[in-house]
Protein backbone atom coordinates (compact mmCIF):
# COMPACT_ATOMS: atom_id res chain seq x y z
CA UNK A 1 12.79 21.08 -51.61
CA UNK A 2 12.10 17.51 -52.96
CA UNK A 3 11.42 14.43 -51.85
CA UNK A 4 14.67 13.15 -51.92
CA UNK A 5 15.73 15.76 -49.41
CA UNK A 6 17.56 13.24 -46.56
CA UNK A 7 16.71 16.34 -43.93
CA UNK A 8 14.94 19.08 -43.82
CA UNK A 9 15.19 22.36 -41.78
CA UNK A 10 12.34 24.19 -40.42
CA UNK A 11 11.72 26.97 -37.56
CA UNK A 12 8.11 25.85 -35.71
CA UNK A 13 7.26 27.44 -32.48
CA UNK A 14 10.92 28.98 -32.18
CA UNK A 15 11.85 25.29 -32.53
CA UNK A 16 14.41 24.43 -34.89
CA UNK A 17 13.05 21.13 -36.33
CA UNK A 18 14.84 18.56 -38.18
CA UNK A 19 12.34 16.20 -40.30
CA UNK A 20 13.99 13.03 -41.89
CA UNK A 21 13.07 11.61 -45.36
CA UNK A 22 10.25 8.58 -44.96
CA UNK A 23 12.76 6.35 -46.90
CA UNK A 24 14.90 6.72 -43.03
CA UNK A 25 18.15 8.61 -42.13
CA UNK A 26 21.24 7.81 -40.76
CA UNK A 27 22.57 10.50 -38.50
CA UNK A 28 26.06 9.52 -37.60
CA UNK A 29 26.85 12.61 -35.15
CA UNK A 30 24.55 15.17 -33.90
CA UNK A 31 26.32 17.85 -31.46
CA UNK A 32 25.97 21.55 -31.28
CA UNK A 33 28.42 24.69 -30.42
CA UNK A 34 27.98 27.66 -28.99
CA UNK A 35 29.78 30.89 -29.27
CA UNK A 36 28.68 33.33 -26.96
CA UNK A 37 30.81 36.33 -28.47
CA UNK A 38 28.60 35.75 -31.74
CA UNK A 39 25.68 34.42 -30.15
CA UNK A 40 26.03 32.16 -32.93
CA UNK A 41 24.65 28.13 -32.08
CA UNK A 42 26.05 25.61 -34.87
CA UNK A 43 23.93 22.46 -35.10
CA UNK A 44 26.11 19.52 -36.66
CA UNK A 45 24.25 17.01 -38.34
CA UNK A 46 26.37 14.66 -40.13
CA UNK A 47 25.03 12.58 -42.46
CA UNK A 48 25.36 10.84 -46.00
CA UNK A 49 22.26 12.51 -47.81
CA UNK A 50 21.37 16.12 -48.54
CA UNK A 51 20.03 18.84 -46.47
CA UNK A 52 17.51 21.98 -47.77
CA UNK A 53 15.83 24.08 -45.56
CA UNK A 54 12.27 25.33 -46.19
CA UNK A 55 10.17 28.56 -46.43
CA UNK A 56 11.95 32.14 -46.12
CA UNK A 57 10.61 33.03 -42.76
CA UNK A 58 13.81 31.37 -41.04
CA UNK A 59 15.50 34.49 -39.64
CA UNK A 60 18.58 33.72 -37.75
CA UNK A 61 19.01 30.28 -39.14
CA UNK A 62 21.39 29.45 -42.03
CA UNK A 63 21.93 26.22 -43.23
CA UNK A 64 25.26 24.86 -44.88
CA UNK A 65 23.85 21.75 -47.07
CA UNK A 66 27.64 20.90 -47.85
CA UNK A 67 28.60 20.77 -44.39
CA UNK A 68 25.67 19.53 -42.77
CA UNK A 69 25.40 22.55 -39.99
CA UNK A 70 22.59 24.77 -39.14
CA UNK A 71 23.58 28.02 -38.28
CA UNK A 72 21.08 29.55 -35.11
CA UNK A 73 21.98 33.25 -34.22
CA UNK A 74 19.74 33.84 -31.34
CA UNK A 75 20.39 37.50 -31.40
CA UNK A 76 17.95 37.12 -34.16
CA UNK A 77 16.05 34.44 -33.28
CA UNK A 78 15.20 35.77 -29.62
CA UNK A 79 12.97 33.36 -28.50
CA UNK A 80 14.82 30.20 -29.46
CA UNK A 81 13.06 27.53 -27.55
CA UNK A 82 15.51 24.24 -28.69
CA UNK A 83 15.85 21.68 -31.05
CA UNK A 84 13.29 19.05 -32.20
CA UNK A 85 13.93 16.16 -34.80
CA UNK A 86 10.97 14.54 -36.43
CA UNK A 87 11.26 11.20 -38.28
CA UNK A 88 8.38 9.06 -39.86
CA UNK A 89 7.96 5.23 -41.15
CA UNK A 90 11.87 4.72 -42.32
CA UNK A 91 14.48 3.02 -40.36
CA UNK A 92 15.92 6.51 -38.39
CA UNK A 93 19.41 6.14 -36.58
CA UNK A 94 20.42 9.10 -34.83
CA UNK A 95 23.70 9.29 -32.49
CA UNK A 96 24.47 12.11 -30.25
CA UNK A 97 28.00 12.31 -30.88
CA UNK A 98 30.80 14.80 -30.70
CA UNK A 99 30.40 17.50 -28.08
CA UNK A 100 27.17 16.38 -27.37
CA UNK A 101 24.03 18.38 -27.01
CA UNK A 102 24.45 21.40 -25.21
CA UNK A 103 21.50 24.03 -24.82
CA UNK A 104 22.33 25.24 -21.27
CA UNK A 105 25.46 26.54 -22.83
CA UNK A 106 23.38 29.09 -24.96
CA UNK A 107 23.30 32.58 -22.99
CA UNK A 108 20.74 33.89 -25.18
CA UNK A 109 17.07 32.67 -27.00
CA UNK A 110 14.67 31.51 -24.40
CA UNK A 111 15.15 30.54 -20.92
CA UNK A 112 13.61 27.51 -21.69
CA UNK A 113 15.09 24.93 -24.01
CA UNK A 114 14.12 21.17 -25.19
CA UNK A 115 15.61 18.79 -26.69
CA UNK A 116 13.61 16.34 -28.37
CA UNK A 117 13.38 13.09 -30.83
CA UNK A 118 10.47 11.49 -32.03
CA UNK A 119 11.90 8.51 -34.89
CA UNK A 120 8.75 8.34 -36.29
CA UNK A 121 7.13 3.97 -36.38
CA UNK A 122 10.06 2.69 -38.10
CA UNK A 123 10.53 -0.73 -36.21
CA UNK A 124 14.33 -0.50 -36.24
CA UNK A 125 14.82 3.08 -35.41
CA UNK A 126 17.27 3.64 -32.81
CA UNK A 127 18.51 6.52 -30.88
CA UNK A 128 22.36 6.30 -29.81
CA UNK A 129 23.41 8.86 -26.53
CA UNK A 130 27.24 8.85 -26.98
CA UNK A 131 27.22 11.87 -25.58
CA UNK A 132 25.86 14.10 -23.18
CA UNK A 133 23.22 16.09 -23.68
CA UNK A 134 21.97 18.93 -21.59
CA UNK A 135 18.80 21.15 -21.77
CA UNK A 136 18.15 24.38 -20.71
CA UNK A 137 16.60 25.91 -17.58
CA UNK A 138 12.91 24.30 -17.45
CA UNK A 139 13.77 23.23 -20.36
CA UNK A 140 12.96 18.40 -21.25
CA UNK A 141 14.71 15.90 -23.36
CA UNK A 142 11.99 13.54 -24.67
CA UNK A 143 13.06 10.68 -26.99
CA UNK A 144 11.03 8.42 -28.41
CA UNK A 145 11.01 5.43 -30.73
CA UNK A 146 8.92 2.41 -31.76
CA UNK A 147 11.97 -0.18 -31.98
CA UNK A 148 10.25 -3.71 -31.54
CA UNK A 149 13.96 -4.78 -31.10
CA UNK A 150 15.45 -3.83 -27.52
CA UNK A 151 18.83 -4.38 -29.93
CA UNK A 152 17.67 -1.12 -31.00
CA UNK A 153 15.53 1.44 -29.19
CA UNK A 154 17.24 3.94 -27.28
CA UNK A 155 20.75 3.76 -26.01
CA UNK A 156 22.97 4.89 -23.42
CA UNK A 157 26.38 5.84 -23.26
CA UNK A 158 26.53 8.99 -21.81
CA UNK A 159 24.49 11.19 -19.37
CA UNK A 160 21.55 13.18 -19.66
CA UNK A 161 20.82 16.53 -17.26
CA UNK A 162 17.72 19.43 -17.34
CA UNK A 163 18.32 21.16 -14.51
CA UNK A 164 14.40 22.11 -14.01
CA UNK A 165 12.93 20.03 -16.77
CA UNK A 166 11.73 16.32 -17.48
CA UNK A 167 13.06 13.44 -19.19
CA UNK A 168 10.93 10.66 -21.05
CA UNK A 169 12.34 8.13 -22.77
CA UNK A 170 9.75 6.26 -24.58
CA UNK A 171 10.14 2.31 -26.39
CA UNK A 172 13.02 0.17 -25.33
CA UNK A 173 16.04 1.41 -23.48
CA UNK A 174 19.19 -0.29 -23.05
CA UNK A 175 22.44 1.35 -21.27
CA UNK A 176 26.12 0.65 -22.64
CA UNK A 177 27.50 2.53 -19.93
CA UNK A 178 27.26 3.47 -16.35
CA UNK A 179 24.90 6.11 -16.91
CA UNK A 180 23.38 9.01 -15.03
CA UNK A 181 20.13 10.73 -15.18
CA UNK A 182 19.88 14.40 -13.44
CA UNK A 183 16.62 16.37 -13.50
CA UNK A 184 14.51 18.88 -12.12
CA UNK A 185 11.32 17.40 -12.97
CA UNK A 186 10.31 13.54 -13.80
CA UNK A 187 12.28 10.83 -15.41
CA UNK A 188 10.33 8.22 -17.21
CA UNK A 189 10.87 5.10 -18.83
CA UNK A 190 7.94 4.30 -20.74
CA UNK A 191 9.41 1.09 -22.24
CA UNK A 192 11.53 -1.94 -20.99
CA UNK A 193 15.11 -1.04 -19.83
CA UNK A 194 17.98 -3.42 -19.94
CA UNK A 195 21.79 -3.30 -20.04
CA UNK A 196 24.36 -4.53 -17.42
CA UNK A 197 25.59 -1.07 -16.12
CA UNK A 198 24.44 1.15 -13.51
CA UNK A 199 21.94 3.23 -13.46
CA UNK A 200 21.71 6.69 -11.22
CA UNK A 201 19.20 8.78 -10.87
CA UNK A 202 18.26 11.99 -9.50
CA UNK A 203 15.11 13.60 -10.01
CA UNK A 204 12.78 16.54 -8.62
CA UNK A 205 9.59 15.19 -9.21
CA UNK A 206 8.77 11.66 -9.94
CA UNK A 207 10.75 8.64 -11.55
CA UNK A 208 8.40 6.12 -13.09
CA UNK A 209 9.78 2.68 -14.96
CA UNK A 210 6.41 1.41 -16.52
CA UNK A 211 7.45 -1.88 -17.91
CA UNK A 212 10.31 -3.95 -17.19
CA UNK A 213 13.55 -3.45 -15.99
CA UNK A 214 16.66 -6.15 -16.27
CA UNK A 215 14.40 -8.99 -18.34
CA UNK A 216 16.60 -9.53 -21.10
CA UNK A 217 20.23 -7.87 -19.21
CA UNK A 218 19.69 -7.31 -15.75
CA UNK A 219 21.40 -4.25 -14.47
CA UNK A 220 24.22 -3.65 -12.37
CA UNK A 221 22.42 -1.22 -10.37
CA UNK A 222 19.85 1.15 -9.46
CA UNK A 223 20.74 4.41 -7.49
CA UNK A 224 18.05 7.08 -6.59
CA UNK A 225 19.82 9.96 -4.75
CA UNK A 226 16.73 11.93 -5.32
CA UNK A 227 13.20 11.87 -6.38
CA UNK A 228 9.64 13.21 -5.29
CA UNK A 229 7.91 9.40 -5.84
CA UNK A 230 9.24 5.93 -7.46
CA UNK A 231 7.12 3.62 -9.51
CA UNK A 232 8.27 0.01 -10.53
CA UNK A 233 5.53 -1.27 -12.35
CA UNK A 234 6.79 -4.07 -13.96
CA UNK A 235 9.29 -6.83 -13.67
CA UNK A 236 12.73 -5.74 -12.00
CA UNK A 237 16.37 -7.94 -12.18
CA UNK A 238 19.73 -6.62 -10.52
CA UNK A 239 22.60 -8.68 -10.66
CA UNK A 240 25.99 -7.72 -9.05
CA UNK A 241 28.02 -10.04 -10.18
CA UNK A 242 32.01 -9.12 -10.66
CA UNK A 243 31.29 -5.26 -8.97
CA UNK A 244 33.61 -4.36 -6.35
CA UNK A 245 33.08 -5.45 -2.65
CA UNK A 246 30.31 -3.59 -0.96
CA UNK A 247 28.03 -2.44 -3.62
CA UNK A 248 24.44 -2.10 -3.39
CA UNK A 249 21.71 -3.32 -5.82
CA UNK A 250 18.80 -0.67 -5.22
CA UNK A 251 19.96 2.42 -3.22
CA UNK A 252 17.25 4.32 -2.29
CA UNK A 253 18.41 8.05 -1.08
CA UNK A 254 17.83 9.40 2.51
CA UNK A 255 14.55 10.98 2.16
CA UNK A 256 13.42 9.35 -1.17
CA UNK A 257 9.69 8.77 -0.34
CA UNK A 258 6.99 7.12 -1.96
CA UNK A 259 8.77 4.44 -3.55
CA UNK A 260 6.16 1.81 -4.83
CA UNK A 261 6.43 -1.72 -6.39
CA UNK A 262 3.26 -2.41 -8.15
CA UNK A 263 1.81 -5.88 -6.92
CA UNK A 264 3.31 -8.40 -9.54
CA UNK A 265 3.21 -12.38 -9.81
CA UNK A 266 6.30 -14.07 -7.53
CA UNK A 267 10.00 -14.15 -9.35
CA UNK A 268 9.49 -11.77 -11.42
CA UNK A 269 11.77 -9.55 -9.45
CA UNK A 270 15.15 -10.76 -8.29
CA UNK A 271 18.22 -8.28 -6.96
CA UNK A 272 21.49 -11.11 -6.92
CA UNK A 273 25.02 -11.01 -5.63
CA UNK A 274 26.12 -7.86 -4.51
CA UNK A 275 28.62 -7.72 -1.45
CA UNK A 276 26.36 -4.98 -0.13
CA UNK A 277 23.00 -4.77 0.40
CA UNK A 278 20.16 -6.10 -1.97
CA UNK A 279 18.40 -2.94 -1.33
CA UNK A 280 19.59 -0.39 0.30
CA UNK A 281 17.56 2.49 2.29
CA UNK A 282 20.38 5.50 3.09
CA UNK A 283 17.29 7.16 5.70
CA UNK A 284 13.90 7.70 6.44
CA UNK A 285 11.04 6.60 3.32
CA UNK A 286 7.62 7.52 4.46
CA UNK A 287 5.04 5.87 2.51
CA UNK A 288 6.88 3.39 0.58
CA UNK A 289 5.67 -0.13 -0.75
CA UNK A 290 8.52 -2.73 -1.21
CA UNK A 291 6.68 -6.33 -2.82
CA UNK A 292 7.48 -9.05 -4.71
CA UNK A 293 10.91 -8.85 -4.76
CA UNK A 294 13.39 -12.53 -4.23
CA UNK A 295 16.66 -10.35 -2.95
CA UNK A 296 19.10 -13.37 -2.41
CA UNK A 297 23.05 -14.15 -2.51
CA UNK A 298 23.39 -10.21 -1.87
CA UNK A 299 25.56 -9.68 2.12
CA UNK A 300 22.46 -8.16 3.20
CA UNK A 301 18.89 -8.83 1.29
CA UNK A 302 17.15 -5.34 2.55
CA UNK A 303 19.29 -2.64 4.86
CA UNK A 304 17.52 0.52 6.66
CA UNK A 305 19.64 3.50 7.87
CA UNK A 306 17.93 5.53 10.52
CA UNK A 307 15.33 7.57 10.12
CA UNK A 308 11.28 7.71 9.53
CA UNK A 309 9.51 5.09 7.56
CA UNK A 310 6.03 5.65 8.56
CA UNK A 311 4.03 4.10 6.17
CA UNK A 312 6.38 2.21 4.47
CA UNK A 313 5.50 -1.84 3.94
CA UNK A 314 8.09 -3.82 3.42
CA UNK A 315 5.51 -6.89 2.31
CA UNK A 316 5.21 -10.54 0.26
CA UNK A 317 9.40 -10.77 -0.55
CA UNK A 318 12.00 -13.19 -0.03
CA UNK A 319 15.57 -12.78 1.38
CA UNK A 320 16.86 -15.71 0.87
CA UNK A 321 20.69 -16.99 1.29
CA UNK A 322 22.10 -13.60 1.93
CA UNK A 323 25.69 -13.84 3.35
CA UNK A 324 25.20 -12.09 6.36
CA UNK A 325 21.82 -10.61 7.05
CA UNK A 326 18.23 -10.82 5.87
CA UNK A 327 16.99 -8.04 6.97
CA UNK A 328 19.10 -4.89 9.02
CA UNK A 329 16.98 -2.49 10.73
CA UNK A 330 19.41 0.65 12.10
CA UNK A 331 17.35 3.01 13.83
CA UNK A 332 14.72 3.09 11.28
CA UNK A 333 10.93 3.73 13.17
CA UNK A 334 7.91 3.20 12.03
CA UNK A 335 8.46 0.68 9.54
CA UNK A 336 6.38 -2.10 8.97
CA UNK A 337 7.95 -5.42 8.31
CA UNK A 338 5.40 -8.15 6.89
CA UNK A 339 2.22 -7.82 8.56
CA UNK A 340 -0.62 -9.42 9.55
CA UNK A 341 -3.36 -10.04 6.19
CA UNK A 342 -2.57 -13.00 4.24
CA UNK A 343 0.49 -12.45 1.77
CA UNK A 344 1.93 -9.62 3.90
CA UNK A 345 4.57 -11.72 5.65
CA UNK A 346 8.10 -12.16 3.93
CA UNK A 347 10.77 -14.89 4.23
CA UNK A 348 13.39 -14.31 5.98
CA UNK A 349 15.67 -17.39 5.30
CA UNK A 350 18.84 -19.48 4.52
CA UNK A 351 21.42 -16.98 5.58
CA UNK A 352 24.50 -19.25 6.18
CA UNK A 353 27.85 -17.83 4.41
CA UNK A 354 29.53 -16.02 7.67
CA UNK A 355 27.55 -19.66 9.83
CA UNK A 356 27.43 -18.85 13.38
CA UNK A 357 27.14 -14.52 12.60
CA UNK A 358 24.99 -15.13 9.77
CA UNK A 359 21.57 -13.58 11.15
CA UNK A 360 17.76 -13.66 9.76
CA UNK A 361 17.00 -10.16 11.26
CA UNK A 362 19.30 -7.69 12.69
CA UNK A 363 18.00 -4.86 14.61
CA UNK A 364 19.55 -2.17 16.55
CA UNK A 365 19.26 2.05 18.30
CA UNK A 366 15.72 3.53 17.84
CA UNK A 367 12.89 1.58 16.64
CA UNK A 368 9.86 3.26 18.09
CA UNK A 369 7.14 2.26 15.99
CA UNK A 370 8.42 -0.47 14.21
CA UNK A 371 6.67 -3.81 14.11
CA UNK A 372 7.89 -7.00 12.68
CA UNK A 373 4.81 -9.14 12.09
CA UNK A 374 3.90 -11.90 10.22
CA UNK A 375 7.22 -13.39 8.75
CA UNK A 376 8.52 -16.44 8.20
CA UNK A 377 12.39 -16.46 10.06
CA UNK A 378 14.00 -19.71 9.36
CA UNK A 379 16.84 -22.09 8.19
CA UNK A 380 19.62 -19.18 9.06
CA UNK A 381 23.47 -20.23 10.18
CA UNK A 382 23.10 -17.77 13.30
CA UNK A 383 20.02 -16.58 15.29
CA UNK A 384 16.69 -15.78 13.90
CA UNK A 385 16.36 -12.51 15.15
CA UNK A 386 18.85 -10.03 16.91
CA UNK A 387 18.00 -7.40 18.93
CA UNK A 388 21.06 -5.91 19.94
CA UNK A 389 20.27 -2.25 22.20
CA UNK A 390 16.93 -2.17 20.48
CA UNK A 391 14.41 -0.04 21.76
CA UNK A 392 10.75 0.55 20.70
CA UNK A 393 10.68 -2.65 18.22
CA UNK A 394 7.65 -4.83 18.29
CA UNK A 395 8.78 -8.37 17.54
CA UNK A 396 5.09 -10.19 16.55
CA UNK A 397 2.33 -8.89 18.35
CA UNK A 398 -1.44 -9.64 20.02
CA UNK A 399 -3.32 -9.33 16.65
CA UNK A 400 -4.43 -12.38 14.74
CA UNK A 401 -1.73 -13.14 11.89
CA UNK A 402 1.29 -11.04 13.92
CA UNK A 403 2.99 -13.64 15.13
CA UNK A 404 6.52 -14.62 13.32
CA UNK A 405 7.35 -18.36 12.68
CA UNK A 406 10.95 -18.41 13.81
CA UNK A 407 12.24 -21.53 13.45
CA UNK A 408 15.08 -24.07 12.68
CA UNK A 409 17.73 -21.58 12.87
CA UNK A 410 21.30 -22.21 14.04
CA UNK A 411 21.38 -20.12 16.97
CA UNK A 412 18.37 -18.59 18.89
CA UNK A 413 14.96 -18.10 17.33
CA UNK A 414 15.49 -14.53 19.03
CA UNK A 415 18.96 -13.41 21.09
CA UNK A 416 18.05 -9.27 22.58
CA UNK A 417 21.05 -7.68 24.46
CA UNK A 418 21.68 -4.49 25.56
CA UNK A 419 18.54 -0.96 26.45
CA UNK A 420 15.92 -2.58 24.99
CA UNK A 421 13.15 -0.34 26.60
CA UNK A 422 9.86 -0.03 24.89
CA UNK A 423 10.59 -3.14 22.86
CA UNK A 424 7.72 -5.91 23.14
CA UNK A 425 8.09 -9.86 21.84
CA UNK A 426 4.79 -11.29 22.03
CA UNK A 427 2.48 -13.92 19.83
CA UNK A 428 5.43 -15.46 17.85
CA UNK A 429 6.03 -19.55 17.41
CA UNK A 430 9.58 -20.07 18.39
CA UNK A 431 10.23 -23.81 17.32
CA UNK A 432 13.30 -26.24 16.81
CA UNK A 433 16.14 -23.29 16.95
CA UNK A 434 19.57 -24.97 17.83
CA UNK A 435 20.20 -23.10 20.85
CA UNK A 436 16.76 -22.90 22.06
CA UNK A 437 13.91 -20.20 21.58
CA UNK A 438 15.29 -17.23 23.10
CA UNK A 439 17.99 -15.91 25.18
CA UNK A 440 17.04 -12.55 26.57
CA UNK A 441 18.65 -12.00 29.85
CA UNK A 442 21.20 -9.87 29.11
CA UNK A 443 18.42 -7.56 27.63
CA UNK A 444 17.40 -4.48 30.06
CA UNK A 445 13.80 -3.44 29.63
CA UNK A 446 12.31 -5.90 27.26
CA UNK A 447 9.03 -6.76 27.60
CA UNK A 448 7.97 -10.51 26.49
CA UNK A 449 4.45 -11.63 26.47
């Protein structure tokens, strides 16, 4: 081999590794093949320059210089363990192209296959996922750059699964597509992630965005059908604009728990314009933290489905000029709406578009547990709050700081209807509402204090 040697071939660790020249390498389609008759894998690497492999201990693995392929029979090679590509200070572009990266299609080799890029510090490396790629059992995908250009970075066109494994993604992301993540394990985005598409997720273990999400492109959506935690640590922008009727911003899976907004300054989060629901929770979230968040011009700012939400704040946001709703509470118990320490409270305001039916907080079935506490409820085309057959809700409360300021709404500052056993109203200022404060007498069971 030389120095001039565009990519060279190595076997580390039952690893085949690819490491690009310093002077930086264009790879216009990486894919691989599988032929399970042969038990032959053919790595495609196309690319401009020359290819060598080193060393003679490479049993199992030919490589074709002329047409770009490594050759991996993991008869031979028994313990094949995946595919690694290595750059260093050049500018590295790499696309997955083709048919895509494939290791769960290999029958044979390890059970246990990676796939994983590492550009190297060029400052305009950039990864390119044009298609899919797929590791095997426990297998990751781990790509990193050091792009200080987000036009660059990592980018997403097609899907990424490892059906027991973890993902990280490391420097800036941006998706070109709708895009969905599947894995066993973690997904992380160590780096900012922008791009307006979609973004679905599914994960064993936990999902973690550690900078910002949507600050130069905000997204078209966030979807989490599964995950063992959530962690938003930076800034976070949605905007629905032009989807169809009744999409969500953030949907949150039934049973997603653990879903935590790290405490960040005010507007530096904002989910905008879609149909559906600013955030959306499908069912019960135990232990979740949802702050700092401006969720306005959406037909709901923040939905719950039914379920358990013990431990989960919903604290310091604004819903503000949502078409419909502020805030929809459907059987969900146990949550905790504002609160009663300084900051805790949200706003719960503006919410004219449907006028007379457009409602600050709608609440309705099983509540036990629930408290709504500390909020600010104002300025909406309808009532302030609705309680329509809901039972267990606490609207306010006894404690210093859990009384809600429900005021200059259209309709009521609070209209209850319906079984509304075990619910309690008590401690709130109920001021300069259209209608009047409340109207509560076609309510059965509702205590007011």
């Amino acid at each position: 081999m030389t120095q001039t040697d565009d990519v060279v071939v190595t076997v580390d660790a039952n690893r085949v590794v690819l490491t690009l020249a310093p002077t930086g390498v264009s790879i216009t389609s990486l894919q691989t093949a599988y032929d399970a008759k042969s038990s032959l894998l053919t790595i495609t690497a196309s690319q401009a320059g020359t290819m060598a492999a080193v060393g003679m201990g490479m049993p199992g693995v030919t490589v074709n210089p002329a047409a770009k392929t490594i050759a991996v029979n993991v008869g031979v090679l028994t313990g094949f363990a995946g595919i690694s590509i290595v750059g260093s200070g050049g500018a590295d572009a790499i696309t997955i192209g083709g048919a895509g990266v494939n290791l769960a299609a290999v029958t044979r080799g390890a059970a246990n296959q990676s796939f994983t890029i590492d550009t190297g510090g060029g400052a305009t490396d950039m990864v390119v996922i044009n298609s899919a790629i797929t590791a095997k059992g426990s297998g990751s995908v781990s790509i990193t750059t050091r792009a200080g250009d987000a036009s660059r970075g990592i980018r997403f066109a097609a899907g990424v699964t490892t059906a027991a494994g973890s993902q990280e993604y490391v420097g800036p992301a941006t998706l070109l597509a709708n895009t969905g993540l599947t894995a066993g394990a973690g997904i992380s985005f160590g780096g900012t992630l922008d791009g307006g598409r979609s973004l679905s997720l599914a994960a064993g273990g936990a999902i973690t965005f550690a900078d910002g999400v949507g600050t130069r492109a905000a997204l078209k959506g966030v979807s989490v059908g599964r995950a063992g935690s959530m962690a938003v640590n930076g800034a976070f922008h949605l905007d629905g604009a032009g989807l169809a009727a009744g999409a969500n911003g953030l949907t949150i899976g039934a049973g997603v728990n653990n879903v935590v907004f790290a405490a960040l300054g005010s507007g530096a989060r904002t989910i905008r314009n879609f149909s559906g629901s600013g955030i959306r929770f499908a069912g019960g979230s135990t232990n979740s933290l949802i702050t700092g968040i401006v969720s306005g011009g959406n037909g709901s700012g923040i939905s719950f489905g039914a379920g358990n939400y013990a431990g989960t704040r919903v604290q310091g946001n604004t819903f503000d000029a949502n078409a419909r709703y502020g805030v929809v509470l459907e059987s969900a118990t146990n949550l905790l709406l504002g609160g009663t320490t300084v900051g805790a409270g949200n706003r719960i305001i503006n919410s004219t578009a449907w006028k007379a039916y457009s409602t600050g907080i709608q609440a309705s079935g099983a509540l036990a547990g629930t408290l709504v506490q500390g909020n600010t409820i104002s300025g909406n085309a309808g009532n302030g709050v609705v309680l329509a057959a809901a039972r267990g809700i606490t609207i306010g409360g006894s404690a210093a700081g859990a009384g809600n300021a429900i005021s200059t709404n259209g309709g009521f500052g609070l209209l209850a209807s319906g079984a509304s056993s075990g619910s309690l109203v008590q401690g709130n200022s109920v001021t300069g509402n259209r209608m009047g404060p409340m109207s509560v007498k076609a309510a059965k069971g509702l205590l007011l204090s």
